[in-house]
Protein backbone atom coordinates (compact mmCIF):
# COMPACT_ATOMS: atom_id res chain seq x y z
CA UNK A 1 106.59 120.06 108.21
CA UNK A 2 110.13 120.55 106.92
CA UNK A 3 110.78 116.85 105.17
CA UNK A 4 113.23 117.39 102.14
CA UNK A 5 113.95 113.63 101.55
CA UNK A 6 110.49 112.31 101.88
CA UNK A 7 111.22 110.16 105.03
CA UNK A 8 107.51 110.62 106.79
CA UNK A 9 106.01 110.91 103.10
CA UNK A 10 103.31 107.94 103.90
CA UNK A 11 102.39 110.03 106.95
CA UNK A 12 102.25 113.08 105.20
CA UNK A 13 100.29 112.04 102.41
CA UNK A 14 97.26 111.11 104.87
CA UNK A 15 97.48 114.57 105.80
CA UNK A 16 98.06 116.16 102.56
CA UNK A 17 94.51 113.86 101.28
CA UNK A 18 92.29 115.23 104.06
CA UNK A 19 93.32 118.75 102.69
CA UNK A 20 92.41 117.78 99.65
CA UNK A 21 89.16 117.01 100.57
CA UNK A 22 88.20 120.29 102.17
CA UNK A 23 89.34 122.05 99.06
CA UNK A 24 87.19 119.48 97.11
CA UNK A 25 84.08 121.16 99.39
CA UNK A 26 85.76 124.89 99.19
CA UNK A 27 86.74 124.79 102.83
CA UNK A 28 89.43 127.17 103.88
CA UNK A 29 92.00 125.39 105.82
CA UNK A 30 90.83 125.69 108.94
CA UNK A 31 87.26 125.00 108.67
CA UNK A 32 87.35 120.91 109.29
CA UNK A 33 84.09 119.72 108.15
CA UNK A 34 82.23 116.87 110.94
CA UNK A 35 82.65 114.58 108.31
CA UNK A 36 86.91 114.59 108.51
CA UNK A 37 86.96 115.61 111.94
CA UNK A 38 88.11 112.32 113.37
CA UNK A 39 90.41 111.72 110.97
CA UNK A 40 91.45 115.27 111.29
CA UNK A 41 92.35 114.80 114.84
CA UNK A 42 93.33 111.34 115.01
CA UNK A 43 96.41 112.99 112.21
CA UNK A 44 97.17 115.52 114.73
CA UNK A 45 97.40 113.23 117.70
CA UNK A 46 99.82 111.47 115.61
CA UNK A 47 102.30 113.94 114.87
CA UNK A 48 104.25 114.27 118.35
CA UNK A 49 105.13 109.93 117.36
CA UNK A 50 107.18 111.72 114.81
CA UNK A 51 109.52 112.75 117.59
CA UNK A 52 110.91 109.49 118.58
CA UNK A 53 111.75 108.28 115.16
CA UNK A 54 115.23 107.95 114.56
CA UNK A 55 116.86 107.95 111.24
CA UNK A 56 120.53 107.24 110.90
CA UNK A 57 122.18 109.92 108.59
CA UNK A 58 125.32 107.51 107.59
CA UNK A 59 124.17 104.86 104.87
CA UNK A 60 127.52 102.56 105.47
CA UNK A 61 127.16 101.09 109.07
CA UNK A 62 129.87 100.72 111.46
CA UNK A 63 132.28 98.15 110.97
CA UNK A 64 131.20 97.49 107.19
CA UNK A 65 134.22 96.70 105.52
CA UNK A 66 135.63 98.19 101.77
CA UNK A 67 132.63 98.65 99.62
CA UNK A 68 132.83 96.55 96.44
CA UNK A 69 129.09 96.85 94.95
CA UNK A 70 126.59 99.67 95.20
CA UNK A 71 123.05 99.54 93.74
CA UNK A 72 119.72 101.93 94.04
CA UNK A 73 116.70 100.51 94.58
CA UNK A 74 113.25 102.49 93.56
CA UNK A 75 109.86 101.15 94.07
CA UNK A 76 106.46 103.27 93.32
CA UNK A 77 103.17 102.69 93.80
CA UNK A 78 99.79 103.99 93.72
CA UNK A 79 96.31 103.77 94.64
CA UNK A 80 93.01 107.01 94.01
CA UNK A 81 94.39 108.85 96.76
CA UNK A 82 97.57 109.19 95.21
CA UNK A 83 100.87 107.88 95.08
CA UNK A 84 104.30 107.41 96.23
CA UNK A 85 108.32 106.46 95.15
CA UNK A 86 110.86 105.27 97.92
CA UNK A 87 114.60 104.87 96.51
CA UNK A 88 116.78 102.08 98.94
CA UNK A 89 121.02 102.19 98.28
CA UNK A 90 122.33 98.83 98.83
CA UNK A 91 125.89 98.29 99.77
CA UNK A 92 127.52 95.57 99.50
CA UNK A 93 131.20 94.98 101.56
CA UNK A 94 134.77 93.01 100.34
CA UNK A 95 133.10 90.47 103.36
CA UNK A 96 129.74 89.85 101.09
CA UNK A 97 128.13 91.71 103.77
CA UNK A 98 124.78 93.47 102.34
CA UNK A 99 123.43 96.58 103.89
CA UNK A 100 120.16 98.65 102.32
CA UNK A 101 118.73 102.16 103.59
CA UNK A 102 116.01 104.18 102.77
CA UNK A 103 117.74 107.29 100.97
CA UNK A 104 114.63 109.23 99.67
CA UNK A 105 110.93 109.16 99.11
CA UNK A 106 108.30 111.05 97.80
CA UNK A 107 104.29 111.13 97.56
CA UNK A 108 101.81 113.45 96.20
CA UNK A 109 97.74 113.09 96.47
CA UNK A 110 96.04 112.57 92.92
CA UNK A 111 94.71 115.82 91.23
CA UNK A 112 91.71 116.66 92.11
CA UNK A 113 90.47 116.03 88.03
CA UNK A 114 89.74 111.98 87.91
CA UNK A 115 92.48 110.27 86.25
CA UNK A 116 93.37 106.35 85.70
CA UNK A 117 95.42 104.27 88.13
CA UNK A 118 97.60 103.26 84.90
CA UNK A 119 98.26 106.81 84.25
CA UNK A 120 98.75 107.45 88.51
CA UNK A 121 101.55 104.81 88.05
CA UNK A 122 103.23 105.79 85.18
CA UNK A 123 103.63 109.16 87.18
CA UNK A 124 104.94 107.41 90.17
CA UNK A 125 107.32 105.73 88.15
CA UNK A 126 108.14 108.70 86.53
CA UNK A 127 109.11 110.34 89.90
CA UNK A 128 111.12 107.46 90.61
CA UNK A 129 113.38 108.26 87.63
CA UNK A 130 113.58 111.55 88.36
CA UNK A 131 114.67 110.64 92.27
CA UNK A 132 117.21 108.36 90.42
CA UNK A 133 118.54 111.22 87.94
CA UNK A 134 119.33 113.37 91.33
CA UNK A 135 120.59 110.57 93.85
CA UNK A 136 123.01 109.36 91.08
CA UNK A 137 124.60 112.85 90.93
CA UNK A 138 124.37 113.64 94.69
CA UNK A 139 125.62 110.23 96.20
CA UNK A 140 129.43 110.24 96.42
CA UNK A 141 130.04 106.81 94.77
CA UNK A 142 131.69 106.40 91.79
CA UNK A 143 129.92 103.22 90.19
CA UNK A 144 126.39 102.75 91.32
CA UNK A 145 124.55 100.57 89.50
């Protein structure tokens, strides 16, 4: 599934962690074991839902006046499965209006060698940074804080 910004990442990731599990129990691809099956399937039945969601591509809404303050927003987390970064810009208008949308995201499952949860979040936080390094030169705003 072609998702360069990471907006189905959580539904992805699901995906991406039953994967890992067959390769955990040196299963080609295609061999589901009885054990995943379910989930296997229930994931599959899922995917046509991914047709209705809409996404708007413009991040200033209709009608939102002169933009006076713009901010990024980036939140990570993690649990053993592995872990995830979304980055929110927040616009605020010459009216005090405030408008935030969901600009990027990104997860990945945990290697498959054990590590810690504090070392699984200073990764995700890592990502975030890097996701901030790259929206801060691709966004066309001068000042964003």
């Amino acid at each position: 599934m072609f998702d360069p910004l990471g907006l189905v990442a959580p539904f992805l990731l699901q995906g991406k962690a039953i994967l890992q599990e067959m390769c955990r129990e040196g299963k080609d691809w295609d061999e589901v074991p009885d054990v995943l099956r379910s989930r296997w399937e229930r994931r599959r039945g899922e995917v046509c839902m991914l047709a209705k969601l809409k996404i708007p591509h413009c991040y200033k809404p209709d009608g939102f006046k002169e933009i006076k303050s713009v901010t990024l927003h980036h939140f990570s987390d993690t649990r053993m499965e592995g872990y995830g970064q979304c980055s929110y810009l927040r616009l605020i208008d010459t009216n005090s209006n405030v408008h935030s949308s969901l600009v990027m995201a990104k997860s990945r499952v945990a290697p498959l060698k054990p590590v810690t949860i504090p070392s699984l979040e200073l990764t995700a936080a890592v990502v975030s940074v890097m996701s901030s390094t790259f929206l801060r030169k691709e966004l066309e705003y001068e000042h964003i804080s």
